[in-house]
Protein backbone atom coordinates (compact mmCIF):
# COMPACT_ATOMS: atom_id res chain seq x y z
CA UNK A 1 61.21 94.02 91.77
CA UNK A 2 61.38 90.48 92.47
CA UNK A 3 59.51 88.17 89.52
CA UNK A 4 59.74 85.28 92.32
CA UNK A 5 55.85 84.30 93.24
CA UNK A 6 54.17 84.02 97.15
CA UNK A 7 55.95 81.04 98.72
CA UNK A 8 58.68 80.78 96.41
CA UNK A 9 58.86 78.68 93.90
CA UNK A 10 56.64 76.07 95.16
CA UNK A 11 53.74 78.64 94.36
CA UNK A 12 52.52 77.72 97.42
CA UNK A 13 51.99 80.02 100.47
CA UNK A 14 53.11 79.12 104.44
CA UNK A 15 49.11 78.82 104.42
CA UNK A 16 48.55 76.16 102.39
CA UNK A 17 51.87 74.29 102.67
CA UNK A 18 50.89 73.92 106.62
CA UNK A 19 47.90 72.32 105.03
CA UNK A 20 50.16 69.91 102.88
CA UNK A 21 52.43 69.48 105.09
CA UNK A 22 49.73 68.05 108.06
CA UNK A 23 48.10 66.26 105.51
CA UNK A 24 51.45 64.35 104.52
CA UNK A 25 51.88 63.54 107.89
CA UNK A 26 48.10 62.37 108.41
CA UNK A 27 49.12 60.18 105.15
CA UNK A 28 52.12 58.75 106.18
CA UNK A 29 50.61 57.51 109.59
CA UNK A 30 47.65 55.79 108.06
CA UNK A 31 47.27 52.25 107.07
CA UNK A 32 43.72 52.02 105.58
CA UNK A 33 43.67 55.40 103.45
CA UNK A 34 39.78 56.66 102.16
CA UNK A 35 39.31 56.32 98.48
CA UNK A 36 39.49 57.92 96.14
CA UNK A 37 42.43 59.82 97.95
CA UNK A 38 42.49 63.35 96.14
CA UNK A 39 38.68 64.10 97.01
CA UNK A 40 39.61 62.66 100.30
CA UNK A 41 42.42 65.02 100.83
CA UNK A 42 40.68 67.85 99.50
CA UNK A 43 37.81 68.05 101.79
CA UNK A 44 39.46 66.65 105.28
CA UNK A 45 41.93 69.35 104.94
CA UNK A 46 40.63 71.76 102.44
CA UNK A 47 43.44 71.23 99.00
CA UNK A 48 43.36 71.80 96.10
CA UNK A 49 43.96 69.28 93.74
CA UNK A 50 47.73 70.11 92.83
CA UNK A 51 47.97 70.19 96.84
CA UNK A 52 46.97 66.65 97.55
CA UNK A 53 49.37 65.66 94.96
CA UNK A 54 52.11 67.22 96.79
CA UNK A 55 50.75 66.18 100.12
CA UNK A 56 50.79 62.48 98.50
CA UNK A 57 54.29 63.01 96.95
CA UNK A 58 55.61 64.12 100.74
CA UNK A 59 54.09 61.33 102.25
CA UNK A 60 55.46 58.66 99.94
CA UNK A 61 58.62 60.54 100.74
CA UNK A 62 58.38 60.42 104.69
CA UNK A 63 57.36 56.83 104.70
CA UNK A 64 60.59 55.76 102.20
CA UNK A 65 62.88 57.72 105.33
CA UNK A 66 60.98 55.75 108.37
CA UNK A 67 61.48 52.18 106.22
């Protein structure tokens, strides 16, 4: 049996990281971002905490790429 949890080992299910994943994207595409961000995050696309983090971390990454 397999000690790996759901979604890897992100922790993360294909749920949730569709949810980070948009909300990276919504991120990355903004220029005038609500704050604060995290409470922001959480209730436009229904995070957790941990996942707006990430969904910050991706967009930070995706706007590095496009520059």
């Amino acid at each position: 049996m397999s000690t790996i949890p759901v979604g890897g080992t992100t922790g993360h299910c294909h749920v949730s990281t569709a949810a980070i994943d948009e909300a990276a994207a919504w991120l990355a595409s903004e220029d005038h971002l609500p704050s604060p961000i995290i409470p922001a995050l959480r209730r436009r696309f229904g995070l957790t905490a941990v996942e707006a983090c990430t969904a910050i971390t991706e967009a930070a990454d995706r706007r590095r790429r496009c520059h």
